[in-house]
Protein backbone atom coordinates (compact mmCIF):
# COMPACT_ATOMS: atom_id res chain seq x y z
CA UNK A 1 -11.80 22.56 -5.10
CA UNK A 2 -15.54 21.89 -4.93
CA UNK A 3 -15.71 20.78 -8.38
CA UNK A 4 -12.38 18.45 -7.91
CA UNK A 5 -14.39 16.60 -5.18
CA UNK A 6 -17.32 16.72 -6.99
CA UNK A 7 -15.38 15.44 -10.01
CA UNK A 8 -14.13 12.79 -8.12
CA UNK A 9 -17.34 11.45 -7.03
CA UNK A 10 -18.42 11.46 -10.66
CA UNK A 11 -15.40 9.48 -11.34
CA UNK A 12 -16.20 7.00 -8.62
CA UNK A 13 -20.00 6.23 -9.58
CA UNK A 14 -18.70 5.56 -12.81
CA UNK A 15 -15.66 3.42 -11.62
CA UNK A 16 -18.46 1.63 -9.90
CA UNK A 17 -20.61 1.56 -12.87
CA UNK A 18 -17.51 0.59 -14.87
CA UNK A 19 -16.57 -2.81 -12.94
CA UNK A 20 -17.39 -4.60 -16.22
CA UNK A 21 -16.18 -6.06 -18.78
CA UNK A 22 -13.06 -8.83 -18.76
CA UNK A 23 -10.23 -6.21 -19.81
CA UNK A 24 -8.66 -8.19 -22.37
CA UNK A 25 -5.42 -7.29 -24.33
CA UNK A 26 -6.05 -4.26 -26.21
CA UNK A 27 -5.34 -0.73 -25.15
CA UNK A 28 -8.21 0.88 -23.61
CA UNK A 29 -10.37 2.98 -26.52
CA UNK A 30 -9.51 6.59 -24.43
CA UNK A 31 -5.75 6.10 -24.71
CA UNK A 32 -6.02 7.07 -28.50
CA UNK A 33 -7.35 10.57 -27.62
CA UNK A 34 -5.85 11.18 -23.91
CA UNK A 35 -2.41 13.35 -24.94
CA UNK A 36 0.83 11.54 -24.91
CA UNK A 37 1.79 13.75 -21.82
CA UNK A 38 -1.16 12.57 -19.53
CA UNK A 39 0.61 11.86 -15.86
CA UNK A 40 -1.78 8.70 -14.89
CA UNK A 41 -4.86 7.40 -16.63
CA UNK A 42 -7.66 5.02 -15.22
CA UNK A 43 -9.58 3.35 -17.03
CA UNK A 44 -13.23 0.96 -16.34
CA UNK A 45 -15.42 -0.49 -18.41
CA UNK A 46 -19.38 -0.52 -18.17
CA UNK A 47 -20.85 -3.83 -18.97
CA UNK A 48 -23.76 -4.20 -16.33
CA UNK A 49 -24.63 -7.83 -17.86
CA UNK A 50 -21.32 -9.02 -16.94
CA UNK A 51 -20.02 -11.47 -14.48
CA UNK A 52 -17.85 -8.78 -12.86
CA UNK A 53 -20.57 -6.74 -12.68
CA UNK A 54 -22.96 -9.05 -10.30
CA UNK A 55 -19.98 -9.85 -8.25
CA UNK A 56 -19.13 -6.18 -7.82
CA UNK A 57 -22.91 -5.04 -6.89
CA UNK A 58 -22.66 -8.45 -4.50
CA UNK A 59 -19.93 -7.22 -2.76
CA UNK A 60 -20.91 -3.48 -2.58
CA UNK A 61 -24.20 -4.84 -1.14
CA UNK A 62 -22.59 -5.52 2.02
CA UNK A 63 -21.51 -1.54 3.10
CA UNK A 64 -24.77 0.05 4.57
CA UNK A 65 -22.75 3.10 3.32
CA UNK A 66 -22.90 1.84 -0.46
CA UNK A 67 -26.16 -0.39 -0.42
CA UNK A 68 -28.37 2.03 -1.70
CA UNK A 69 -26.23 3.25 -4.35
CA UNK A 70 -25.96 -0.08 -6.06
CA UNK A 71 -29.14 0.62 -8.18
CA UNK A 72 -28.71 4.17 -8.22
CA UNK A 73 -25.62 3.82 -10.16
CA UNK A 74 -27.24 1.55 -12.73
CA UNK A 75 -28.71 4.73 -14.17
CA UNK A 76 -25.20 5.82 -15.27
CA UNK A 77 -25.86 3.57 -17.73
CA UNK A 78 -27.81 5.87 -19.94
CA UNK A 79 -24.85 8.59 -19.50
CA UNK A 80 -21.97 6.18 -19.63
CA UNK A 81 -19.89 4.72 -22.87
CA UNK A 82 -18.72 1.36 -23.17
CA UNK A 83 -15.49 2.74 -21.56
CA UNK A 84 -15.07 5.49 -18.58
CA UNK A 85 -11.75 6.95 -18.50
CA UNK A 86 -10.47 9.39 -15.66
CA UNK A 87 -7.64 11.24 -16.81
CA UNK A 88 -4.95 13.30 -14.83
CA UNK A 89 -3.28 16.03 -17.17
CA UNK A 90 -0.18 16.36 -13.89
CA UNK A 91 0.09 16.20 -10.69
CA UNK A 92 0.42 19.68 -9.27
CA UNK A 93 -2.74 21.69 -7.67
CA UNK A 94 -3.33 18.47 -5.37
CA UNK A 95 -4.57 15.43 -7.97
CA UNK A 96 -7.23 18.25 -9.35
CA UNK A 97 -5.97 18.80 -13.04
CA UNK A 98 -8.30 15.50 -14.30
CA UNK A 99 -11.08 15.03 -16.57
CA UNK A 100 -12.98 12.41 -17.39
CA UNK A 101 -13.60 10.85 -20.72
CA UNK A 102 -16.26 8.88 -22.29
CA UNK A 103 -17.66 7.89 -25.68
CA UNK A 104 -21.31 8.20 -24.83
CA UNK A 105 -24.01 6.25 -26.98
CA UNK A 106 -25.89 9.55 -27.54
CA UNK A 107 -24.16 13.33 -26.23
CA UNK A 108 -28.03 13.79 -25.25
CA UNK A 109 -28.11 11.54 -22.66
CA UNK A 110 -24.99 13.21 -21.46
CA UNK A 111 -26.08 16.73 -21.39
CA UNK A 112 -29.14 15.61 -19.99
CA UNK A 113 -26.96 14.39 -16.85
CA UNK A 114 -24.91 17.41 -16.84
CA UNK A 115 -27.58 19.80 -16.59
CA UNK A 116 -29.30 17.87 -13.29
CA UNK A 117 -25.77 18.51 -11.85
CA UNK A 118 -25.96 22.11 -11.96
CA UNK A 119 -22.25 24.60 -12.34
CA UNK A 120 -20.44 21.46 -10.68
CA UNK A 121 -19.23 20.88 -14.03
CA UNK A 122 -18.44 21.91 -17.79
CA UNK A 123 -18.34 19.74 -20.35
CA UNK A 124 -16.37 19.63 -23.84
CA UNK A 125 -15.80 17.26 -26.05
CA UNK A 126 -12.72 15.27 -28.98
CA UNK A 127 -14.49 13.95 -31.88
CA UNK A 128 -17.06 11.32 -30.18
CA UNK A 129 -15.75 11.76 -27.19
CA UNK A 130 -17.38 13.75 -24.48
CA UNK A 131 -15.34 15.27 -21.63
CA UNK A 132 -15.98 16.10 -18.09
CA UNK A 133 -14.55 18.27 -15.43
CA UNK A 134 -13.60 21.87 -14.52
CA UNK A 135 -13.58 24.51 -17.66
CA UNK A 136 -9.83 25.38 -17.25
CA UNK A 137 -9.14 21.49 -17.33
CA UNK A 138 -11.93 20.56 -20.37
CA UNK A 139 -10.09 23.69 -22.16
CA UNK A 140 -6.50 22.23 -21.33
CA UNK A 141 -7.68 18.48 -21.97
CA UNK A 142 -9.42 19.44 -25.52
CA UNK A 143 -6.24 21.88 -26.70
CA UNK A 144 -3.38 18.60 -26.03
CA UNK A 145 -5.91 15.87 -27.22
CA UNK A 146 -6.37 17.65 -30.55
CA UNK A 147 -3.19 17.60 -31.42
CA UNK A 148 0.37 15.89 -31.07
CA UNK A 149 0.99 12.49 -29.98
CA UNK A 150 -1.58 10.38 -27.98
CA UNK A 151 -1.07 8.09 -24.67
CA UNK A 152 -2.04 5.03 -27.15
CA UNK A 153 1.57 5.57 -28.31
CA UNK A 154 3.44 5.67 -25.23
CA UNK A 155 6.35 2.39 -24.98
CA UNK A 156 5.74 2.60 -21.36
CA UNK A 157 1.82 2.97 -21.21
CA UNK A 158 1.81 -0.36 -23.52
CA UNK A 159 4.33 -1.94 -21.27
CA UNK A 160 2.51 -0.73 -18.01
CA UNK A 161 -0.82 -2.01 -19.28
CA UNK A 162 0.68 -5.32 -20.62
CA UNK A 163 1.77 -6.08 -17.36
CA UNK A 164 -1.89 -6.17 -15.55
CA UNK A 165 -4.34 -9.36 -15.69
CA UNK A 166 -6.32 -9.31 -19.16
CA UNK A 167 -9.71 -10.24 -16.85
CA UNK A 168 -9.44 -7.19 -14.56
CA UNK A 169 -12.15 -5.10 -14.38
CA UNK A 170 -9.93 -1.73 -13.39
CA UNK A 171 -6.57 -0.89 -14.86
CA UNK A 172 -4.25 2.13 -14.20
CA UNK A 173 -1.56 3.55 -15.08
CA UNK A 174 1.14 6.38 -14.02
CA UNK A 175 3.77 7.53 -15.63
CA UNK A 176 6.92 6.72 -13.82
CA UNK A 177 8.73 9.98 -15.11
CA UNK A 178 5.80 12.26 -13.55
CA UNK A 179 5.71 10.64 -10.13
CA UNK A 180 9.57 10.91 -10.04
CA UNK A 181 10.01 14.40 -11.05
CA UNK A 182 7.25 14.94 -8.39
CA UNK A 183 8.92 12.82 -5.91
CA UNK A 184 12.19 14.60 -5.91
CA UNK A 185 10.59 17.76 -5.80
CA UNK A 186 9.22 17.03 -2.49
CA UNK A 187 12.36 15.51 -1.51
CA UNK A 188 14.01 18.63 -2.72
CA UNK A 189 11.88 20.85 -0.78
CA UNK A 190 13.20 19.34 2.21
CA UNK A 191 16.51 20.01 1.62
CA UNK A 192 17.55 17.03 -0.22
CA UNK A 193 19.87 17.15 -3.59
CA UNK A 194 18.06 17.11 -6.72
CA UNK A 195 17.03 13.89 -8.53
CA UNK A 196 17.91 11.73 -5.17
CA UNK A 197 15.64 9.38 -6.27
CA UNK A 198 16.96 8.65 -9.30
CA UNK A 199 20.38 7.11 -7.32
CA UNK A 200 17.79 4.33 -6.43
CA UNK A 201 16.69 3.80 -10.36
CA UNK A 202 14.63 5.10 -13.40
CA UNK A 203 10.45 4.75 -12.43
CA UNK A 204 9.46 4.14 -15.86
CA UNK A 205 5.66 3.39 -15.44
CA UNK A 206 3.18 2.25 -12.08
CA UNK A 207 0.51 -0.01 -13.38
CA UNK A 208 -2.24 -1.40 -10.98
CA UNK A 209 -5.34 -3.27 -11.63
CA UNK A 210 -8.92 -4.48 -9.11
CA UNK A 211 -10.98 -7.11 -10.37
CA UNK A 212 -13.90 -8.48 -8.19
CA UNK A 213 -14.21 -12.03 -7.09
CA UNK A 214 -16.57 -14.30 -5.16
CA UNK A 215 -15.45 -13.34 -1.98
CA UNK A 216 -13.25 -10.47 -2.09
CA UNK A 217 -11.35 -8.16 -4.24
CA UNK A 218 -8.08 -9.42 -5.88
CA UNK A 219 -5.24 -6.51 -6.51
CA UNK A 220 -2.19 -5.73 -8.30
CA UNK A 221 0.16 -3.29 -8.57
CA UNK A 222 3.70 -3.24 -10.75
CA UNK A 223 6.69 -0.56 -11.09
CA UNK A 224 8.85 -1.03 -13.98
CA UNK A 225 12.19 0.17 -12.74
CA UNK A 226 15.84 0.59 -14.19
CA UNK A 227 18.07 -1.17 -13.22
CA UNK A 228 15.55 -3.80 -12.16
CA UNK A 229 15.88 -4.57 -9.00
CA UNK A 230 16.52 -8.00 -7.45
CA UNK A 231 15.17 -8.31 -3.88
CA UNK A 232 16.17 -11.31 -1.99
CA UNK A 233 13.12 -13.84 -1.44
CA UNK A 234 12.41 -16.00 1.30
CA UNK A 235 9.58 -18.72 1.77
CA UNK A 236 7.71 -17.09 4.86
CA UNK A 237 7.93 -19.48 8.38
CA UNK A 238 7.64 -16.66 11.43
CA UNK A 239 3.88 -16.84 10.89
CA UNK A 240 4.13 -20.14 12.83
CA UNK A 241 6.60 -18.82 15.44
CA UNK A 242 4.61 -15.76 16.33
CA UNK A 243 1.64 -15.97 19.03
CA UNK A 244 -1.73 -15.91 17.48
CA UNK A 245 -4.35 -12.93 17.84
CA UNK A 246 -2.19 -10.73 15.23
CA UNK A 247 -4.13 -7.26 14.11
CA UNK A 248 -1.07 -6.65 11.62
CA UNK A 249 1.86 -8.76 10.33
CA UNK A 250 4.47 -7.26 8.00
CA UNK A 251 7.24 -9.71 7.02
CA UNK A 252 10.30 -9.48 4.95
CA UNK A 253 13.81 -10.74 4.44
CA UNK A 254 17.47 -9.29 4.20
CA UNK A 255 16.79 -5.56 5.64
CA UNK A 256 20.55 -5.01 5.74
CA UNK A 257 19.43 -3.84 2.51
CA UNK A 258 17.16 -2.00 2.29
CA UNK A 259 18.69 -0.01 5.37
CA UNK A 260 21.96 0.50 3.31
CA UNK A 261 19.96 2.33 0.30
CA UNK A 262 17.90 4.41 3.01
CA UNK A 263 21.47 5.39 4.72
CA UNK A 264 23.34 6.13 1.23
CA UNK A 265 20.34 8.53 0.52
CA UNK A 266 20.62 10.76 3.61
CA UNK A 267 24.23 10.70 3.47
CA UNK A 268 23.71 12.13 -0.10
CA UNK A 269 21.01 14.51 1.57
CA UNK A 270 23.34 15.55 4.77
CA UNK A 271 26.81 16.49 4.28
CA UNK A 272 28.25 15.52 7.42
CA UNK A 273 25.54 12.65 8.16
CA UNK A 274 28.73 10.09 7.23
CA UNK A 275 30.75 11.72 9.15
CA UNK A 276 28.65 11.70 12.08
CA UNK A 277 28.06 8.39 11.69
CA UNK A 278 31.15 7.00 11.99
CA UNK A 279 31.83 9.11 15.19
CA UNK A 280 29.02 7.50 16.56
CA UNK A 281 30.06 3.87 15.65
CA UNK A 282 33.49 4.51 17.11
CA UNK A 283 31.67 6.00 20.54
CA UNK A 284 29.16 3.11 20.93
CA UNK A 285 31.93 0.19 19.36
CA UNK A 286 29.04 -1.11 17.34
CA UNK A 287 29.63 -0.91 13.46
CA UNK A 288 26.81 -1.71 11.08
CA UNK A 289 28.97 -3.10 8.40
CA UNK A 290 30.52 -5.58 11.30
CA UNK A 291 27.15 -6.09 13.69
CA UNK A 292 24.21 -4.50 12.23
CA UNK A 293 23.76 -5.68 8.72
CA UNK A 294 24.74 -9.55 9.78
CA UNK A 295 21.77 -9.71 11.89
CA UNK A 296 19.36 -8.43 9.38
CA UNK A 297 19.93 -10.82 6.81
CA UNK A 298 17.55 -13.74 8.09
CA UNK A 299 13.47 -13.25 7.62
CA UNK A 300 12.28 -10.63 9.69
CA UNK A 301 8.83 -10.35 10.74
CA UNK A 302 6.68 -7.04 12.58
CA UNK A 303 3.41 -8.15 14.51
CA UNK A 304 0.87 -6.08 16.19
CA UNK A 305 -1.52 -7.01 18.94
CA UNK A 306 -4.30 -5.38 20.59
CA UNK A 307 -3.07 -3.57 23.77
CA UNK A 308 -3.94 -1.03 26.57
CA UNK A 309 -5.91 1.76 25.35
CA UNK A 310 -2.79 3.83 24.75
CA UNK A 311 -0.66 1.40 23.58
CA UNK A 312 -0.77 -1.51 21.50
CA UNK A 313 1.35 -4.91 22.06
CA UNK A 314 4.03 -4.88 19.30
CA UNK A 315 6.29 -7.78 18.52
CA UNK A 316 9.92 -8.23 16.32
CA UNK A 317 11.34 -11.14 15.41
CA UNK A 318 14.80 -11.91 13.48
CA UNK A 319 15.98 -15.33 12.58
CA UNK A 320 19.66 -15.02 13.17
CA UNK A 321 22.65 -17.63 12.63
CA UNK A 322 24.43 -16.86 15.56
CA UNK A 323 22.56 -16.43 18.96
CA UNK A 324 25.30 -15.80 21.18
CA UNK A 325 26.60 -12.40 18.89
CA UNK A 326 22.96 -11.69 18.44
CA UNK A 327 22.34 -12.05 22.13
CA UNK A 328 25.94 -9.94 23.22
CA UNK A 329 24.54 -7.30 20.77
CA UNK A 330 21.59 -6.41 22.49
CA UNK A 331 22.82 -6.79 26.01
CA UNK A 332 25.60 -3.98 24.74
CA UNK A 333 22.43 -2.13 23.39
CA UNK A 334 20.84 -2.35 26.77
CA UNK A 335 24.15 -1.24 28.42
CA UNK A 336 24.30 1.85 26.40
CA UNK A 337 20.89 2.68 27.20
CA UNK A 338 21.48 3.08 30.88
CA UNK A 339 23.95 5.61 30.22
CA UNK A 340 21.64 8.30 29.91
CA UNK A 341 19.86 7.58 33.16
CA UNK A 342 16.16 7.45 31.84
CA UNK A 343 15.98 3.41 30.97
CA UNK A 344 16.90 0.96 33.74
CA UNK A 345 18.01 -2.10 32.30
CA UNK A 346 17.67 -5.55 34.64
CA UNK A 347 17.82 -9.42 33.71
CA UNK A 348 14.90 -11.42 34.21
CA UNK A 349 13.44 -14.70 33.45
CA UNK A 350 10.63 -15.42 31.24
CA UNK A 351 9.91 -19.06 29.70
CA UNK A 352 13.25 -20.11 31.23
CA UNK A 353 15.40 -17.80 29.64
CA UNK A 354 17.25 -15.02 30.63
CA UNK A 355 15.90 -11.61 28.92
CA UNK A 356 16.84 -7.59 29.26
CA UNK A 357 13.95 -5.70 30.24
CA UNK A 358 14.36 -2.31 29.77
CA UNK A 359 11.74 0.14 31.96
CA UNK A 360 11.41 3.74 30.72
CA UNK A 361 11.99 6.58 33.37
CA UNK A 362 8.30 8.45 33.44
CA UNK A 363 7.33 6.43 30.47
CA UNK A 364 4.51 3.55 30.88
CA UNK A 365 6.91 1.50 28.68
CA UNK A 366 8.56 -1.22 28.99
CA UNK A 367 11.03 -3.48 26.36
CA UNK A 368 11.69 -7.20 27.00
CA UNK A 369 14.69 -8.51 24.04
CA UNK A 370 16.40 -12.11 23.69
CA UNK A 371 17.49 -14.54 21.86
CA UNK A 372 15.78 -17.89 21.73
CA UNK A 373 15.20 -20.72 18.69
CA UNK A 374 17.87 -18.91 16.20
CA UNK A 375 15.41 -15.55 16.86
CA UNK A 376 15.99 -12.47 17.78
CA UNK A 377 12.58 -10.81 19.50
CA UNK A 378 11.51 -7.36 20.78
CA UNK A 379 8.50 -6.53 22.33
CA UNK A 380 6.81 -4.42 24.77
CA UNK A 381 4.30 -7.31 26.24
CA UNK A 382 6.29 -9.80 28.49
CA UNK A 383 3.36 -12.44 27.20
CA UNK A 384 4.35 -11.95 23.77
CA UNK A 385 8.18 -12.42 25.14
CA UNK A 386 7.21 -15.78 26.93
CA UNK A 387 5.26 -17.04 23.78
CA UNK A 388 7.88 -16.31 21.69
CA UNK A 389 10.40 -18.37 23.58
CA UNK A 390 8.26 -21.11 24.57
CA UNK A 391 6.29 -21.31 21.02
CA UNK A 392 2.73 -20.23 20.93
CA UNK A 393 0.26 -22.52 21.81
CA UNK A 394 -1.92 -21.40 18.54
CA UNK A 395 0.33 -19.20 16.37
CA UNK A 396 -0.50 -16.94 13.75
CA UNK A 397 0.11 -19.95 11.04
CA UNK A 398 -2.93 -21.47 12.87
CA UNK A 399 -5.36 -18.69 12.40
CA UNK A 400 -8.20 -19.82 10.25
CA UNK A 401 -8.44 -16.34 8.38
CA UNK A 402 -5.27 -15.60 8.16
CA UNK A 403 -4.85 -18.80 6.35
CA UNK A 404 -8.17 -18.63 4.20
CA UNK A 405 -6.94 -15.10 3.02
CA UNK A 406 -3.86 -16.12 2.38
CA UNK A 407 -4.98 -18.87 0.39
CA UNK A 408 -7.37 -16.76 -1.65
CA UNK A 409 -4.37 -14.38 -2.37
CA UNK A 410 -2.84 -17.16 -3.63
CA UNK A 411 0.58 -16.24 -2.01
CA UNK A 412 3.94 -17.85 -3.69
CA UNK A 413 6.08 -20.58 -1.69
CA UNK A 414 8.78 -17.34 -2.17
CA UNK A 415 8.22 -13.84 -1.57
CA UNK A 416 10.50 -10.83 -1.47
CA UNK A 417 7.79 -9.31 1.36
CA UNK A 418 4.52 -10.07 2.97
CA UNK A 419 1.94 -8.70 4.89
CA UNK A 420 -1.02 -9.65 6.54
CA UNK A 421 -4.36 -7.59 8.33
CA UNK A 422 -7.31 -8.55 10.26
CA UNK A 423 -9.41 -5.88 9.64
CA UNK A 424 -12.44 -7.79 11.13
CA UNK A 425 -10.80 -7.07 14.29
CA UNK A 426 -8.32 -4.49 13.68
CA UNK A 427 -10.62 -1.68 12.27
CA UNK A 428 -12.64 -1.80 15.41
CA UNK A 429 -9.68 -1.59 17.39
CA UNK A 430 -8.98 1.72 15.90
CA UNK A 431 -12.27 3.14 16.00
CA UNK A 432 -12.35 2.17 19.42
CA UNK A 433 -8.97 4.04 20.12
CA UNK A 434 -10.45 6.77 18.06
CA UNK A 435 -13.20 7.27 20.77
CA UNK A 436 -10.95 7.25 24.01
CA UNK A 437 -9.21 9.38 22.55
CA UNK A 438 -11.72 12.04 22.47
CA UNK A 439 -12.36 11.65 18.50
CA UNK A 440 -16.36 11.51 17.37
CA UNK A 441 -16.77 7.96 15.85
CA UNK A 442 -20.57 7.41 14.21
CA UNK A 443 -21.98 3.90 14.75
CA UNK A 444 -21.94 3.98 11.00
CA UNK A 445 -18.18 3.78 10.25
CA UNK A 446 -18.36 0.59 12.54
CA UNK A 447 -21.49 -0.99 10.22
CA UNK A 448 -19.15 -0.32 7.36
CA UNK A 449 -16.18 -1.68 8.14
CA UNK A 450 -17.84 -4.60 9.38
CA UNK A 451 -17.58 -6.85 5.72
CA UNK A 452 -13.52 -6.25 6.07
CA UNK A 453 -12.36 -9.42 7.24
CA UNK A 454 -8.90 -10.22 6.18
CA UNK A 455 -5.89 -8.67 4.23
CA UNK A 456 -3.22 -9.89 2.12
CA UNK A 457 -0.03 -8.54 -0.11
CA UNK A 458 2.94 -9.61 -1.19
CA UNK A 459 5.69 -8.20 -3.29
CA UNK A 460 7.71 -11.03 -5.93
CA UNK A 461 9.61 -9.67 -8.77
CA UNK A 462 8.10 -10.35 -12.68
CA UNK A 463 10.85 -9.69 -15.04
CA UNK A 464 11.91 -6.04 -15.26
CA UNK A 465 8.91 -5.49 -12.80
CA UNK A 466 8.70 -5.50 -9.06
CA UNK A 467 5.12 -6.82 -8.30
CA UNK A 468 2.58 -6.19 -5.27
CA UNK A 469 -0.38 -8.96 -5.32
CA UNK A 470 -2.98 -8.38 -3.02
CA UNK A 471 -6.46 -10.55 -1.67
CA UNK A 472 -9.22 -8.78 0.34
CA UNK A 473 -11.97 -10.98 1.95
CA UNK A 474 -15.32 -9.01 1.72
CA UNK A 475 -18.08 -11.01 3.54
């Protein structure tokens, strides 16, 4: 385990050291030696005279934690090929059957690195190529690369890798069938059926990519699936419904979905779960097929505020098309909830509407719901509830960084999902929470988290791939 962490450090000075270099179209130069059977494969490129490069050591420049590494890691330069390749042979044993691969200008310069590092690692090598890692995995590595079919092959490497920006200075890649089979042995270690995943679709590849900009990092991340899916898009407008002062916004459309795949799996997990679950619909006269998945099918939104020191504010939002079943819906939720003695439910009124609140029994919660504006809300901060109905006076639409981040994401008019952090105030939050809660917090995890400002993804579909974009605003 030492020498996994240790190789993973080695891997990371040299990702660093690798941020060069504009990608391009061709295959990365390790492929055509990693073995056909390699589970995921990352690949940089070491061009310290590049564009990417500057931008990279600009941005690393502003973590005290990373400052001082900046030059140091311009001395992997010597040891480093024009390519640095970190290779997993599978996933089992906890992400520590990797190696990495280089094609080092001289195997001197190597060795001469190797030997300052002590037994952390052995080293072995394919033709030019000079590998890196534990023994048993250099042995493993040198024994599949020498012969049989090579990752440079692959349909779905070629199609993973085709996928990713041609300028990005970091690709990856992981094979879809690995992460499945791995997937669905968890699952199945939990009780659930074999191959349950596969009822979903076929993972045939996970390709992601980083490429440093002016002021931020720009990410993406695709998952060629069969069938392809088709997720419902929706051009985001909650941002400007919900109060301002948002930590973390998550946004979507049509959950009705979603929730109906989720369901369909556990029923296939628990025998009786359908069973059950109709007994339950006909105890509660609620049915999700006839009230549920109706009011999920407008844009959706999750926001979270800072709160007590227990508890922070949370907010939910549905557009629906009818308020008055929306609005009967909730009060029959709030009905049901009294039945079991430990909510009190009561009728009170906030921005001149009439909203449940619901007060836990021994609990220092409390739930205010509505209707109001074709929206659904839910929240545990009767401010939130009264902004909501009322309209913000400066929403989240109207928050300078959330709309320069969005911006620099360069988010589509239609999304299938979105999501949004301000991690110049959020981290902080944490870390604060962190400390009243009894948790040791050094001042330095504070000076480092410091150049996170804001946060942006957003999932659109790209063919036969589903596709998560991503901005983050280092200043």
């Amino acid at each position: 385990m030492r020498r996994f962490w240790a190789g993973a450090g080695l891997a990371a000075a040299l990702a660093a050291a690798g941020c060069g270099g504009g990608g391009g179209g061709p295959l990365p130069e390790g492929a055509s030696v990693a073995p056909a059977s390699t589970a995921a494969f990352l690949s940089f490129r070491t061009d310290f005279s590049s564009d990417q490069w500057k931008k990279f050591a600009r941005l690393a420049a502003q973590f005290p934690a990373v400052r001082s590494s900046v030059d140091i890691l311009r001395n992997f330069k010597d040891y480093a090929g024009k390519e640095v390749d970190l290779v997993w042979l599978d996933f089992p044993g906890g992400g520590s059957n990797s190696v990495i691969i280089t094609k080092p200008s001289t195997h001197a310069k190597l060795e001469e690195f190797l030997r300052l590092q002590g037994d952390l690692f052995s080293q072995g090598s394919v033709g030019e190529w000079a590998v890196v890692g534990d023994s048993a995995d250099v042995d493993r590595f040198e024994k599949l690369a020498r012969g049989g079919d090579k990752l440079a092959g692959d349909k779905e490497f070629k199609q993973g890798f085709g996928q990713l920006d041609p300028q990005a200075s970091v690709k990856g890649w992981v094979s879809g069938k690995s992460a499945q089979i791995a997937l669905d042995h968890a699952l199945a270690g939990g009780g659930a059926p074999p191959r349950l995943t596969h009822d979903v679709g076929d993972l045939h590849a996970i390709s992601g990519a980083a490429k440093a900009e002016d002021n931020g990092v720009s990410l993406e991340l695709d998952g060629l699936i069969d069938p392809a899916p088709n997720p419902a898009t929706f051009s985001p407008s909650l941002p400007d419904a919900v109060p301002g002062g948002v930590l973390l916004y998550v946004s979507t459309s049509s959950l009705d979905a979603p929730l109906k795949t989720v369901l369909r799996l556990v029923g296939k997990s628990l025998p009786r779960f359908n069973t059950q679950l109709s007994q339950v619909e006909g105890v509660l006269g609620i049915t999700l097929e006839g009230d549920i998945y109706p009011l999920l099918k407008g844009e959706s939104a999750l926001a979270v505020y800072p709160g007590t020191p227990q508890l922070p504010r949370v907010l939910f939002v549905q557009k629906v098309e009818d308020e008055q079943k929306a609005d009967s819906l909730l009060r029959r939720f709030s009905a049901i909830a009294q039945l079991g003695g430990s909510i009190k439910a009561e009728t009170v009124q906030l921005g001149g509407e009439s909203v449940q609140k619901l007060t836990f029994t021994g609990a220092p919660v409390t739930i205010y719901d509505g209707v109001a504006k074709g929206r659904l809300f839910v929240t545990n901060a009767a401010n939130l509830a009264e902004q909501t109905i009322s309209g913000p006076a400066s929403s989240l639409g109207d928050d300078p960084l959330f709309r320069s981040t969005r911006d620099a994401a360069g988010v589509p008019v239609k999304v299938a999902a979105f999501a949004f952090g301000d991690l110049e105030n959020g981290l902080p939050y944490v870390l604060r929470l962190a400390q009243q809660a009894g948790n040791v917090v050094p001042p330095e995890a504070f000076a480092n988290t410091k150049p996170l400002h804001g946060a942006v993804v957003y999932l659109v579909k790209d063919g036969d791939a589903l596709r998560i974009s991503g901005f983050q605003t280092i200043k």
